[in-house]
C-alpha atoms as a PDB file:
ATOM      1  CA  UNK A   1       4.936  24.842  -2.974  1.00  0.00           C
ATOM      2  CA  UNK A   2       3.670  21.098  -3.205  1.00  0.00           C
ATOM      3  CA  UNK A   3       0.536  20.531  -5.597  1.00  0.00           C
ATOM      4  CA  UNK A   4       0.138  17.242  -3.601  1.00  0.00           C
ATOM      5  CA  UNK A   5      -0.125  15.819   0.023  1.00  0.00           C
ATOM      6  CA  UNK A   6       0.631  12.457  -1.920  1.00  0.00           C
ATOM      7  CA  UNK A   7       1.774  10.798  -4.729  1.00  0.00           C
ATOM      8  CA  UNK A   8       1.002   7.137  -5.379  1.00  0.00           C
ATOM      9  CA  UNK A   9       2.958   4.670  -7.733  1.00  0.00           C
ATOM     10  CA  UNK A  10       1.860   1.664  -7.709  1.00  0.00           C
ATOM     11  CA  UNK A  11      -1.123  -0.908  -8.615  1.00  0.00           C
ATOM     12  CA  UNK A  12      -4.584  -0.973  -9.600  1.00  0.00           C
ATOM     13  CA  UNK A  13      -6.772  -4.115  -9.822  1.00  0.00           C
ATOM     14  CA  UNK A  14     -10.493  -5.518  -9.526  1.00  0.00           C
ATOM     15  CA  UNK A  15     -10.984  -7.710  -6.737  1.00  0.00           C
ATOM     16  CA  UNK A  16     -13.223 -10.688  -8.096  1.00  0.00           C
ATOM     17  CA  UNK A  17     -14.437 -12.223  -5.104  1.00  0.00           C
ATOM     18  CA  UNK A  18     -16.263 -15.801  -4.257  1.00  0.00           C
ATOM     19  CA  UNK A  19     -17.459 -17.411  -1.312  1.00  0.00           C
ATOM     20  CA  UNK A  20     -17.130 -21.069  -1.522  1.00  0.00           C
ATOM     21  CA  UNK A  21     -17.784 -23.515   1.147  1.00  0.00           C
ATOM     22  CA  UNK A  22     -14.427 -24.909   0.539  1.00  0.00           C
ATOM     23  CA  UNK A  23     -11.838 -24.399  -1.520  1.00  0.00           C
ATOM     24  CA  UNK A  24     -11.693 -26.791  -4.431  1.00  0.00           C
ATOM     25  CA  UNK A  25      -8.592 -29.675  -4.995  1.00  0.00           C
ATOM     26  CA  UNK A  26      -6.953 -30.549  -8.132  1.00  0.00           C
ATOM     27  CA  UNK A  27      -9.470 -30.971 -11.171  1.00  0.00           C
ATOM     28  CA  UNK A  28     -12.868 -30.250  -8.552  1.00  0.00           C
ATOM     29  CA  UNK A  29     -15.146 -27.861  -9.238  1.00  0.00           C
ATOM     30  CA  UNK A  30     -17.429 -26.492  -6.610  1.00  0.00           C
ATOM     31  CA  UNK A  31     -19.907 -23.676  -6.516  1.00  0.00           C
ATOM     32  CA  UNK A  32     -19.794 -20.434  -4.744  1.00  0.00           C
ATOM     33  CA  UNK A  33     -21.726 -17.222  -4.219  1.00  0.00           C
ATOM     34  CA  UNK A  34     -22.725 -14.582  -6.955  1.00  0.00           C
ATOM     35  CA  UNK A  35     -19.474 -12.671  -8.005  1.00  0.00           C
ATOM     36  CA  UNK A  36     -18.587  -9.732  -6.666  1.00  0.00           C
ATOM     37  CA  UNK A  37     -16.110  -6.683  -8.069  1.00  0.00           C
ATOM     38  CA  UNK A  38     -14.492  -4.659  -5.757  1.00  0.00           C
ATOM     39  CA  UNK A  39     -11.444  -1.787  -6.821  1.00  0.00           C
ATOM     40  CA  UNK A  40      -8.334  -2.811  -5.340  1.00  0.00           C
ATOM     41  CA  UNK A  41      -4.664  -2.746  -5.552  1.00  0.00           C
ATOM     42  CA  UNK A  42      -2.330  -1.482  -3.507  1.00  0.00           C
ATOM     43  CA  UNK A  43      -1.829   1.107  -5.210  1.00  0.00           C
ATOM     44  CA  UNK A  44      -5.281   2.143  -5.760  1.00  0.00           C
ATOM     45  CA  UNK A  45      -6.276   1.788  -2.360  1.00  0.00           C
ATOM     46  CA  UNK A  46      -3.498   3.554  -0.669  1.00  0.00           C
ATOM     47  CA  UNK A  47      -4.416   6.626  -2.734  1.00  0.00           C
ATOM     48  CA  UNK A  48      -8.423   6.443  -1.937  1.00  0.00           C
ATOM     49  CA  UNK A  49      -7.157   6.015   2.184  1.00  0.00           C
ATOM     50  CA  UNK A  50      -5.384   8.927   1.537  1.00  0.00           C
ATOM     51  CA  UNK A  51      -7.512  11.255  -0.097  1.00  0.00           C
ATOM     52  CA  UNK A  52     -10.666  10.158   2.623  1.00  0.00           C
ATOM     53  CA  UNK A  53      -8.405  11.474   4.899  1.00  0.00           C
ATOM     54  CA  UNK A  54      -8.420  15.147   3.529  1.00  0.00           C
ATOM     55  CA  UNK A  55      -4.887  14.304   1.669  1.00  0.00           C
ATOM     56  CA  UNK A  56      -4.317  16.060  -2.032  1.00  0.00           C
ATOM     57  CA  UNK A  57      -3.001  12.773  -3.757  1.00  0.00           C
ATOM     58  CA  UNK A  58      -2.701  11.907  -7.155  1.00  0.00           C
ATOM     59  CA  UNK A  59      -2.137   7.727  -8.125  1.00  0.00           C
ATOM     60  CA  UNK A  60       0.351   7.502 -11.327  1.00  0.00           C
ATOM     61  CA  UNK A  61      -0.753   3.777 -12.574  1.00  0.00           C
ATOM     62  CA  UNK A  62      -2.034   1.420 -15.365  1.00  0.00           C
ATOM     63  CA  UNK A  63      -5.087   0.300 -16.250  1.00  0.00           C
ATOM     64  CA  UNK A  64      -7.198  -1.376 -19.047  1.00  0.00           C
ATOM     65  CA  UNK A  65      -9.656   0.179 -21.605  1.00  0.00           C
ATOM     66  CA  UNK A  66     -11.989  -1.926 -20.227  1.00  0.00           C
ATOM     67  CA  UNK A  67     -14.920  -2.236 -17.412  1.00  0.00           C
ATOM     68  CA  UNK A  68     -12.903  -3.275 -14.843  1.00  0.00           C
ATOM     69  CA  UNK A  69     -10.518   0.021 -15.668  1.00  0.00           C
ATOM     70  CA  UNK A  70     -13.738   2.247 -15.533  1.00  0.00           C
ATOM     71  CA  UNK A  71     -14.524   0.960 -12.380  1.00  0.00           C
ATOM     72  CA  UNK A  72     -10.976   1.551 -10.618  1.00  0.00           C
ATOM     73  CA  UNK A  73     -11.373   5.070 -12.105  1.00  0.00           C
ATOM     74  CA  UNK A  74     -14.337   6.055 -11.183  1.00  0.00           C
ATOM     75  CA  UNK A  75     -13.591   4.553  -7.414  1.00  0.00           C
ATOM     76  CA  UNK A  76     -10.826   6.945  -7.261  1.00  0.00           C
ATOM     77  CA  UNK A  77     -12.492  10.090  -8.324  1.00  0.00           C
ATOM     78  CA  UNK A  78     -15.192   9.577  -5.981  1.00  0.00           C
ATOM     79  CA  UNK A  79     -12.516   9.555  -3.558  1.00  0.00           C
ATOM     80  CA  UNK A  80     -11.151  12.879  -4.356  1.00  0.00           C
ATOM     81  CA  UNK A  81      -8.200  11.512  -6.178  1.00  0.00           C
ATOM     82  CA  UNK A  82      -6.844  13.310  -9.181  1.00  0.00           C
ATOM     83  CA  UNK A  83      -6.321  10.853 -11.830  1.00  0.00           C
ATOM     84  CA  UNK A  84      -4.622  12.328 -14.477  1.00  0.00           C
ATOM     85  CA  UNK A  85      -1.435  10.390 -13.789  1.00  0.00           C
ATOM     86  CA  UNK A  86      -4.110   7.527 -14.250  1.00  0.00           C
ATOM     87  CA  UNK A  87      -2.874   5.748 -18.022  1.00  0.00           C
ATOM     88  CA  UNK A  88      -5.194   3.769 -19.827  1.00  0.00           C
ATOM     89  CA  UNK A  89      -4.454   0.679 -22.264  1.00  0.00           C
ATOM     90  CA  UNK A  90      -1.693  -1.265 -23.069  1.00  0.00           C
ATOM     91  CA  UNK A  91      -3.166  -4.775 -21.115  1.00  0.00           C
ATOM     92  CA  UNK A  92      -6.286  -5.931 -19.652  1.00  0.00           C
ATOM     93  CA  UNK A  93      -6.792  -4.168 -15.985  1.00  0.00           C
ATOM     94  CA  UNK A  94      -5.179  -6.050 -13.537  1.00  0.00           C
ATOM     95  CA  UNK A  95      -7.118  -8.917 -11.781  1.00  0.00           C
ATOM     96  CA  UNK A  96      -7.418 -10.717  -8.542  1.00  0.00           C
ATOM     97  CA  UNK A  97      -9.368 -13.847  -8.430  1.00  0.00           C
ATOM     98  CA  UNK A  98     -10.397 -14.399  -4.893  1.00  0.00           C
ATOM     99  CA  UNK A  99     -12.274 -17.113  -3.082  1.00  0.00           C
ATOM    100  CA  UNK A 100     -13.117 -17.008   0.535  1.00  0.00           C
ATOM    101  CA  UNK A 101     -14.242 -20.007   2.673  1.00  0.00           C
ATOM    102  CA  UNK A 102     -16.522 -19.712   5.942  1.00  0.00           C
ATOM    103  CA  UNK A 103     -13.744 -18.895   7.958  1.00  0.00           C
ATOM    104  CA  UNK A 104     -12.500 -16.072   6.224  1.00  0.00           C
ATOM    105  CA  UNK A 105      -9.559 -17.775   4.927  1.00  0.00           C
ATOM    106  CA  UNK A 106      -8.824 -16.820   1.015  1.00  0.00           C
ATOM    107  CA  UNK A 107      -6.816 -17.819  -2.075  1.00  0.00           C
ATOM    108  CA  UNK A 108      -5.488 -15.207  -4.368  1.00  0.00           C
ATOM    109  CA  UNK A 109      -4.551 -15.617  -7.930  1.00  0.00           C
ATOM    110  CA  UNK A 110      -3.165 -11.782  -9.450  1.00  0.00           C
ATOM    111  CA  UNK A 111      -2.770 -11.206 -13.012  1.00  0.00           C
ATOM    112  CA  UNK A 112      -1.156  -8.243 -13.079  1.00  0.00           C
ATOM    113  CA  UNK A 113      -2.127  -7.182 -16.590  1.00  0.00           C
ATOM    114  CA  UNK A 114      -1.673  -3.460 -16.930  1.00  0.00           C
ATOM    115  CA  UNK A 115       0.210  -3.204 -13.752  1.00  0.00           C
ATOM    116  CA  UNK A 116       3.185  -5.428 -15.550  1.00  0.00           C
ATOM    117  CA  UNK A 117       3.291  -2.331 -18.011  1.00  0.00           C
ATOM    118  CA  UNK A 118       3.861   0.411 -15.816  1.00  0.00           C
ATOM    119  CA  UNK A 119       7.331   1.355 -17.647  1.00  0.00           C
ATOM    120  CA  UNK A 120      10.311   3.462 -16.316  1.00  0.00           C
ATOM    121  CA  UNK A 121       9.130   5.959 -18.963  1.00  0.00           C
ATOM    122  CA  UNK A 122       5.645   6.095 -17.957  1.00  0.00           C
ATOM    123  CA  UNK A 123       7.373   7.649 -14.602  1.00  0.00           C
ATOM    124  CA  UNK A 124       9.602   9.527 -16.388  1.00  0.00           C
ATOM    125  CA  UNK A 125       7.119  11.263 -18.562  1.00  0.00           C
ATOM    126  CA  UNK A 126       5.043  12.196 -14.886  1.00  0.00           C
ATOM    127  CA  UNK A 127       7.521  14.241 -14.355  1.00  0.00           C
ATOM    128  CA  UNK A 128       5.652  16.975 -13.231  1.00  0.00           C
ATOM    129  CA  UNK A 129       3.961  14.769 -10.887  1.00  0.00           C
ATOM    130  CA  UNK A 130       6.798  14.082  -8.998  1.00  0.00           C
ATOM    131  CA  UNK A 131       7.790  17.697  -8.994  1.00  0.00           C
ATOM    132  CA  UNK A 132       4.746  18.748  -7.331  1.00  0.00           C
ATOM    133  CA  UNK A 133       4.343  16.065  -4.611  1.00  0.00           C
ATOM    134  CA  UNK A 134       5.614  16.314  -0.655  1.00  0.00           C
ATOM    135  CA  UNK A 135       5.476  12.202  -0.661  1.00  0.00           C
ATOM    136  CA  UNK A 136       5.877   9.384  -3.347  1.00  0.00           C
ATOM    137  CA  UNK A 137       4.802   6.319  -1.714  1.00  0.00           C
ATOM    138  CA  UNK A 138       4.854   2.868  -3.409  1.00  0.00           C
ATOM    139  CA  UNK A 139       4.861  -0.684  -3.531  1.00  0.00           C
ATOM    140  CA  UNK A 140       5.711  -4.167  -5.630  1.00  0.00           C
ATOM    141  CA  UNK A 141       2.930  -5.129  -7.282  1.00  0.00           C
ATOM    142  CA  UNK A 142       4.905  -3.144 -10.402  1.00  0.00           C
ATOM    143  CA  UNK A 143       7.811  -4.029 -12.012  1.00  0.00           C
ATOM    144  CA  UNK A 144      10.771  -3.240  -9.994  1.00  0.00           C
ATOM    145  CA  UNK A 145      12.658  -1.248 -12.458  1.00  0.00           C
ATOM    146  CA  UNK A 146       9.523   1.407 -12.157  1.00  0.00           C
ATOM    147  CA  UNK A 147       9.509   1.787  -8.389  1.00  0.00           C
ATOM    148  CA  UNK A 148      13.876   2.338  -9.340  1.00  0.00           C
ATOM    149  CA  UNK A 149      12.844   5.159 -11.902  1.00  0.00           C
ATOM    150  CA  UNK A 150      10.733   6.469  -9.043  1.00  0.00           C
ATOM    151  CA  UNK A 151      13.130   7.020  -6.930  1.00  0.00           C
ATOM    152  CA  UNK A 152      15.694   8.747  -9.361  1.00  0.00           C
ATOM    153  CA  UNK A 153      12.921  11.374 -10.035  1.00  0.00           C
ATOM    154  CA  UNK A 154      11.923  12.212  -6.387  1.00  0.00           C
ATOM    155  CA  UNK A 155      12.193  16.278  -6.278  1.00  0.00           C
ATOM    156  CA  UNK A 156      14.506  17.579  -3.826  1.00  0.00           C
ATOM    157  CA  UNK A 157      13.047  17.951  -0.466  1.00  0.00           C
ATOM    158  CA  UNK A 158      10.263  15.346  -1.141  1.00  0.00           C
ATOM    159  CA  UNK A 159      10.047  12.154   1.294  1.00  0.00           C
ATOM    160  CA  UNK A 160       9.946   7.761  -0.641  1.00  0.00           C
ATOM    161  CA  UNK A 161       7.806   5.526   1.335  1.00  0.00           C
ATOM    162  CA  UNK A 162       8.078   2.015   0.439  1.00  0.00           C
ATOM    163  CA  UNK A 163       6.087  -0.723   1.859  1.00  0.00           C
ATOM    164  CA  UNK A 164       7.795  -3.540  -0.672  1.00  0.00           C
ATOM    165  CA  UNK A 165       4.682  -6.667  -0.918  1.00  0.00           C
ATOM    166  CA  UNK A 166       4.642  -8.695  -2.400  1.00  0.00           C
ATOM    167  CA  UNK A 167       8.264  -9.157  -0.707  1.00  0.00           C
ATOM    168  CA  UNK A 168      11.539  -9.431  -2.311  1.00  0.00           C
ATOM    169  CA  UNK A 169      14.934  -8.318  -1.724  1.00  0.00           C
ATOM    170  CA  UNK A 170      15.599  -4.898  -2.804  1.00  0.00           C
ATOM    171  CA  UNK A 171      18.583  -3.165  -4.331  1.00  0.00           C
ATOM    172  CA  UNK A 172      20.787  -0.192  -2.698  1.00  0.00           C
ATOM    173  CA  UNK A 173      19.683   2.552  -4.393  1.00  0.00           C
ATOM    174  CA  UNK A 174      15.965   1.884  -3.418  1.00  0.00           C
ATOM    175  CA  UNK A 175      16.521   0.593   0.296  1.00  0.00           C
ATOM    176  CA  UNK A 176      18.318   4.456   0.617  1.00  0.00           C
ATOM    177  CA  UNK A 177      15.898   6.601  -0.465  1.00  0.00           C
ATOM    178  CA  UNK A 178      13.085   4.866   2.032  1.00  0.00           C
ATOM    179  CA  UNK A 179      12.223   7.191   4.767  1.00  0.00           C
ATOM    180  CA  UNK A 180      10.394   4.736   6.104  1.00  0.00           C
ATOM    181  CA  UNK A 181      10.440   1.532   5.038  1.00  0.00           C
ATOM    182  CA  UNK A 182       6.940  -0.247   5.953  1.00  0.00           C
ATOM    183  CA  UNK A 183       7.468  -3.858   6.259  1.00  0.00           C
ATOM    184  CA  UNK A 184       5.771  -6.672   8.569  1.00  0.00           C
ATOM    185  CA  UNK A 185       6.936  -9.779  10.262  1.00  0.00           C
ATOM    186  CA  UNK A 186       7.204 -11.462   6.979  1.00  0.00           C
ATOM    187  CA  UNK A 187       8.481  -8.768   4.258  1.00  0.00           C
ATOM    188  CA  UNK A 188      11.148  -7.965   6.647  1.00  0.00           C
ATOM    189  CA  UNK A 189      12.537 -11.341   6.412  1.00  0.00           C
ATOM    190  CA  UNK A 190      12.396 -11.959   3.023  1.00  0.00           C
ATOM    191  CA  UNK A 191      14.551  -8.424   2.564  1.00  0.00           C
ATOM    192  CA  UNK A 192      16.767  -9.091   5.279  1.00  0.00           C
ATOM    193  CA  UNK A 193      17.529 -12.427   3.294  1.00  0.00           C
ATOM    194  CA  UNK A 194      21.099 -14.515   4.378  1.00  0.00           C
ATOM    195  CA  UNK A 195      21.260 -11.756   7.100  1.00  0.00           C
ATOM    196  CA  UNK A 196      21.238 -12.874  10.903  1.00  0.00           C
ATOM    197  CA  UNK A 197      17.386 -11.874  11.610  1.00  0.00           C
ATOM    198  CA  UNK A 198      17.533 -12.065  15.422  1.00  0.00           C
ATOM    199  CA  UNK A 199      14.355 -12.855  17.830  1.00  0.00           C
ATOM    200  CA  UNK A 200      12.554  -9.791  18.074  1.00  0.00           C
ATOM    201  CA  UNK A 201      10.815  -6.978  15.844  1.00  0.00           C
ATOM    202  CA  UNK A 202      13.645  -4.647  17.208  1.00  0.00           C
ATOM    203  CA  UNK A 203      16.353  -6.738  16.133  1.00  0.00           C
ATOM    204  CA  UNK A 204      14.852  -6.969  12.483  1.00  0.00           C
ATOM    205  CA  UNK A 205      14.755  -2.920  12.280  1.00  0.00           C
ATOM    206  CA  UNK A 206      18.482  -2.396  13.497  1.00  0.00           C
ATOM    207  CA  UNK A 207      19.599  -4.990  10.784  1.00  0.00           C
ATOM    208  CA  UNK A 208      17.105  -3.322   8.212  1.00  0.00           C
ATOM    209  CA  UNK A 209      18.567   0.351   9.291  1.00  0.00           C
ATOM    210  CA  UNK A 210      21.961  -0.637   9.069  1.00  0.00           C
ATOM    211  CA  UNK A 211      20.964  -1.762   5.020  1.00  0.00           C
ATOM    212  CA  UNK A 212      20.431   1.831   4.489  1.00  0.00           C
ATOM    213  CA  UNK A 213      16.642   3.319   4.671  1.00  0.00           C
ATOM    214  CA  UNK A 214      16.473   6.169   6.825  1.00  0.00           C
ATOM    215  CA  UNK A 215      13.808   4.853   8.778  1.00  0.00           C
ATOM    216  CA  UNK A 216      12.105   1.979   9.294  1.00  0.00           C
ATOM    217  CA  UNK A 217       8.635   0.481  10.318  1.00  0.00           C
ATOM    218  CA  UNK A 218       7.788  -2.469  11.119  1.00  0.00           C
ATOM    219  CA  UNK A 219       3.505  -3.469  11.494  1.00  0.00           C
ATOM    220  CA  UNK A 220       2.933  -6.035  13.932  1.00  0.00           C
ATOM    221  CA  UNK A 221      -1.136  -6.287  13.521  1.00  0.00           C
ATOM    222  CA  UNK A 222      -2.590  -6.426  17.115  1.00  0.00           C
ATOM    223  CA  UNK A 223       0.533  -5.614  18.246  1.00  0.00           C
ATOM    224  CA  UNK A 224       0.556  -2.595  17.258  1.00  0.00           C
ATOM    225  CA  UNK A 225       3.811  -1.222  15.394  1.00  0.00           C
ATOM    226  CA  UNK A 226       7.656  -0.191  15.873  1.00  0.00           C
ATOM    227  CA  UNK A 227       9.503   2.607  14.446  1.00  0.00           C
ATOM    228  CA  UNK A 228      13.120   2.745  14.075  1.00  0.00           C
ATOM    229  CA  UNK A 229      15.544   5.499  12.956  1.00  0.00           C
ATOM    230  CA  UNK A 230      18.748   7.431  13.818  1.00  0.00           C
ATOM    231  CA  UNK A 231      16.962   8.209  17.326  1.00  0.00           C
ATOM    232  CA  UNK A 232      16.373   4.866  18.205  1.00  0.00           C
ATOM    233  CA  UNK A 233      13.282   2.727  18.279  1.00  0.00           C
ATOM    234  CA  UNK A 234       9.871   2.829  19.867  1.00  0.00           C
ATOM    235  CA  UNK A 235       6.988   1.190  20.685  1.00  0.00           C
ATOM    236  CA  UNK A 236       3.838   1.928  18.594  1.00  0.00           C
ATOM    237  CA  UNK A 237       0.584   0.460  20.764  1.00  0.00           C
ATOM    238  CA  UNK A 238      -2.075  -0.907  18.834  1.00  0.00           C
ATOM    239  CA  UNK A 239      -5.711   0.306  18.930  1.00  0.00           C
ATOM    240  CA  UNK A 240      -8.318  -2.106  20.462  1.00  0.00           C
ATOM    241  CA  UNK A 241     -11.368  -2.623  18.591  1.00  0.00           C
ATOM    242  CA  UNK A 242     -13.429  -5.850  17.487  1.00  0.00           C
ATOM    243  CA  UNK A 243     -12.059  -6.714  13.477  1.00  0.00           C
ATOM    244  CA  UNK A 244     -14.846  -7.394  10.939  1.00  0.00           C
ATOM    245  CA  UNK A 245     -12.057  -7.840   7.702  1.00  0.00           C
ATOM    246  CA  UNK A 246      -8.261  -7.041   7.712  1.00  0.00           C
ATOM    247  CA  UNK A 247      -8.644  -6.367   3.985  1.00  0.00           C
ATOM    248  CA  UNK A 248      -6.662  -3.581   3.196  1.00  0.00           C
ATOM    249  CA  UNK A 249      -5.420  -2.286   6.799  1.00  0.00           C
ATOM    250  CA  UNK A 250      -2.078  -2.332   5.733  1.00  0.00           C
ATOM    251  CA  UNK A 251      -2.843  -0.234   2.680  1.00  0.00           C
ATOM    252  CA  UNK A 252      -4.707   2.534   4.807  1.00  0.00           C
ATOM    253  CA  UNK A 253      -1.541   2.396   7.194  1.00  0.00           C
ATOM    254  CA  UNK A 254       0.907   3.053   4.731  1.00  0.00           C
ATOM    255  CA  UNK A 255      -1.414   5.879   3.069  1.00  0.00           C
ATOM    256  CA  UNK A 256      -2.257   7.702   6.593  1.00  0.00           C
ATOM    257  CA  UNK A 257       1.739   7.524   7.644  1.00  0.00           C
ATOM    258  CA  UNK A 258       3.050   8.793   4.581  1.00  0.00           C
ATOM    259  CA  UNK A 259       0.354  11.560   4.293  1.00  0.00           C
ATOM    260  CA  UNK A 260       1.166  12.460   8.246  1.00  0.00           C
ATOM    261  CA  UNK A 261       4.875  12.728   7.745  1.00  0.00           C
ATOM    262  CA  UNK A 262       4.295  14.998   4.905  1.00  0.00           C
ATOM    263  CA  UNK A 263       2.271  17.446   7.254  1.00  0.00           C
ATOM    264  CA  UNK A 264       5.287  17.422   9.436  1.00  0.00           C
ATOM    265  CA  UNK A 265       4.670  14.722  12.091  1.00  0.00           C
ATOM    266  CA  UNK A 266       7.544  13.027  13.527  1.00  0.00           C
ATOM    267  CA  UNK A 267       7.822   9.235  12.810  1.00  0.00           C
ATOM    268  CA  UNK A 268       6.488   7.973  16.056  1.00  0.00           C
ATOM    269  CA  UNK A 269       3.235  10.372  15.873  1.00  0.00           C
ATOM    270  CA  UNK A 270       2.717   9.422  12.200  1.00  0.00           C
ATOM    271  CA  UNK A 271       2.619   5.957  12.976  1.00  0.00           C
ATOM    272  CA  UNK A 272       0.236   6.093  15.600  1.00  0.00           C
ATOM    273  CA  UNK A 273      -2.102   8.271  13.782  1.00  0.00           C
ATOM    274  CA  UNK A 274      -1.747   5.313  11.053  1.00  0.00           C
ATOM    275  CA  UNK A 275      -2.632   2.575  13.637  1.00  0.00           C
ATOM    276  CA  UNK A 276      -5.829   4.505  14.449  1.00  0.00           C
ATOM    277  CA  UNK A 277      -6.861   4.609  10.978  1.00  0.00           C
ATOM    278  CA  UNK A 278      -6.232   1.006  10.296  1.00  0.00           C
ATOM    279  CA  UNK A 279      -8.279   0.102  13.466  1.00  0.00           C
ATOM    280  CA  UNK A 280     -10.597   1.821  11.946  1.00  0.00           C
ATOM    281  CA  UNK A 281     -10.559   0.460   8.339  1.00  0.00           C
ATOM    282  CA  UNK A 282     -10.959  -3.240  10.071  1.00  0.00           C
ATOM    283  CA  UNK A 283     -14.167  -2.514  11.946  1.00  0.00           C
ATOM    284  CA  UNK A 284     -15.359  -2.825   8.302  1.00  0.00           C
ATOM    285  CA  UNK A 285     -15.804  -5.129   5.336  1.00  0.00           C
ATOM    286  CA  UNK A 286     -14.321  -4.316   1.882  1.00  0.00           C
ATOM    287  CA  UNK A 287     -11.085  -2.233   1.794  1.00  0.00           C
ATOM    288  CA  UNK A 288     -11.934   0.994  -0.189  1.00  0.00           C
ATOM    289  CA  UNK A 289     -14.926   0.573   1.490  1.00  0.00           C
ATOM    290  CA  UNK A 290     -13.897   0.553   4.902  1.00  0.00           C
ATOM    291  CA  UNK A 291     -11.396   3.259   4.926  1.00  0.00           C
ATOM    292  CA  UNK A 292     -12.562   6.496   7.090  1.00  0.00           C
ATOM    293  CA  UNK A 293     -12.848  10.023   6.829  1.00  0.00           C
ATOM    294  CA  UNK A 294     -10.388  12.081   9.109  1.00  0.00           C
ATOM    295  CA  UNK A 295     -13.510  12.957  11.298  1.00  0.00           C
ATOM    296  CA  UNK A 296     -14.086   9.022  11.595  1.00  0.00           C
ATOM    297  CA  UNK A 297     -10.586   8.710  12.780  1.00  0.00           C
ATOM    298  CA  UNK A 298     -10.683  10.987  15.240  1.00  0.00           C
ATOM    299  CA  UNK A 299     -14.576  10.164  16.876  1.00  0.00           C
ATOM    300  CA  UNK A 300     -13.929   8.283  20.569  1.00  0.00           C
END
């Protein structure tokens, strides 16, 4: 019935990255390591997480007719992702300007070029797309009123997983149609707004299901995660393992969940197939890079 596993909304960027020995102040200028290009985006990656995994996904997104564009396209062919949703033009490809000290710590600048341009009626005109496709999954790094349009074409029967970074408070019609909503420590905070938070990652998903998704999730890194619905909530244990680079665990979460639930896990085993894969992905450096093949995931 479905012609995906997956569809993706969201972002694609190039991840210019630079190691400096420290970060410079106001007016400084220090040097740091040869430049490197990476694909990224949230976007972008969750689709290439998902098709490594076996999924059929398809990313509807923006991107420049330029080298950076190329490069984001060809990273998600390779991939196995069907890009025809892919538009081209518009803007300059999306950018994020990254430096990266000894310690691993990093400052981000994103110019969202093309991403900014994603319009209502670019979704509208994938209609087909959306037809065809057991899960939509998407983020922020759009404009909001595109991830709205998103949800008012969702086919019946198909499944909206949000995980809403960069952060910010979303409105009613959007929080209902999650099922989950992905959020961490920090995203759920900055949706839960005025509202009494409470002390522990239980307490935030009660108050976020009571706003109106029809589940939540909630990532808590080495914690492991917590899933929360009309049944209740549960525990989600993380998988050990020694972390080389975080970059883009969250992304291969999101992308393994959503692609799970479509194949007709419950919530709970979705999310702990997810937390395998993201142990995984962090064992590595690089995010597209890093993110495994279903026979990776499930090796001892």
């Amino acid at each position: 019935m479905y012609d995906y596993d997956l569809l993706v909304v969201g972002s694609a960027n190039a991840d210019l990255v630079i190691g400096v020995e420290r970060r410079p102040g106001a007016g400084e200028t220090v040097l740091g390591s040869d430049l490197a290009v990476h694909p990224g985006g949230k976007g972008a990656n969750q689709a290439v997480a998902a098709a490594r995994l076996g999924a059929r996904t398809a990313l509807l997104a923006r991107v420049g007719d330029d080298a950076h564009g190329r490069l984001l396209l060809e990273s998600q062919r390779a991939a196995g992702v069907d890009t025809v949703g892919v538009l081209v033009g518009g803007a300059p490809t999306g950018v994020a300007l990254i430096t990266v000290d000894p310690s691993g710590d990093n400052s981000i600048v994103v110019s969202p070029g093309a991403n900014g341009r994603l319009t209502p009626q670019d979704v509208s005109a994938a209609g087909c797309l959306f037809q065809g496709s057991r899960v939509v999954s998407a983020q922020l790094e759009i404009p909001l009123e595109t991830v709205v349009e998103a949800v008012r074409s969702l086919a019946p029967g198909s499944r909206f997983v949000l995980n809403p970074s960069p952060p910010r408070p979303l409105p009613q019609e959007v929080l209902a149609a999650c099922d989950p909503l992905i959020v961490n420590e920090h995203e759920a905070k900055v949706i839960l707004g005025g509202s009494a938070v409470g002390d522990t990652p239980e307490d935030w998903a009660r108050i976020l299901l009571a706003k109106g998704p029809k589940s939540v999730v909630v990532t808590l890194g080495a914690e492991g995660a917590l899933v929360a619905s009309a049944e209740g909530v549960a525990r989600v244990p993380a998988v050990k393992v020694d972390a080389v680079d975080t970059t883009g665990a969250g992304d291969s979460f999101t992308a393994a969940l959503a692609y799970r639930l479509g194949a007709g896990a419950s919530l709970a085993e979705a999310a702990a197939y997810a937390a395998r894969v993201g142990a995984v992905t962090v064992t590595k450096e690089g995010a597209q890079a890093s993110f495994p093949t279903a026979a990776e995931v499930a090796a001892p």
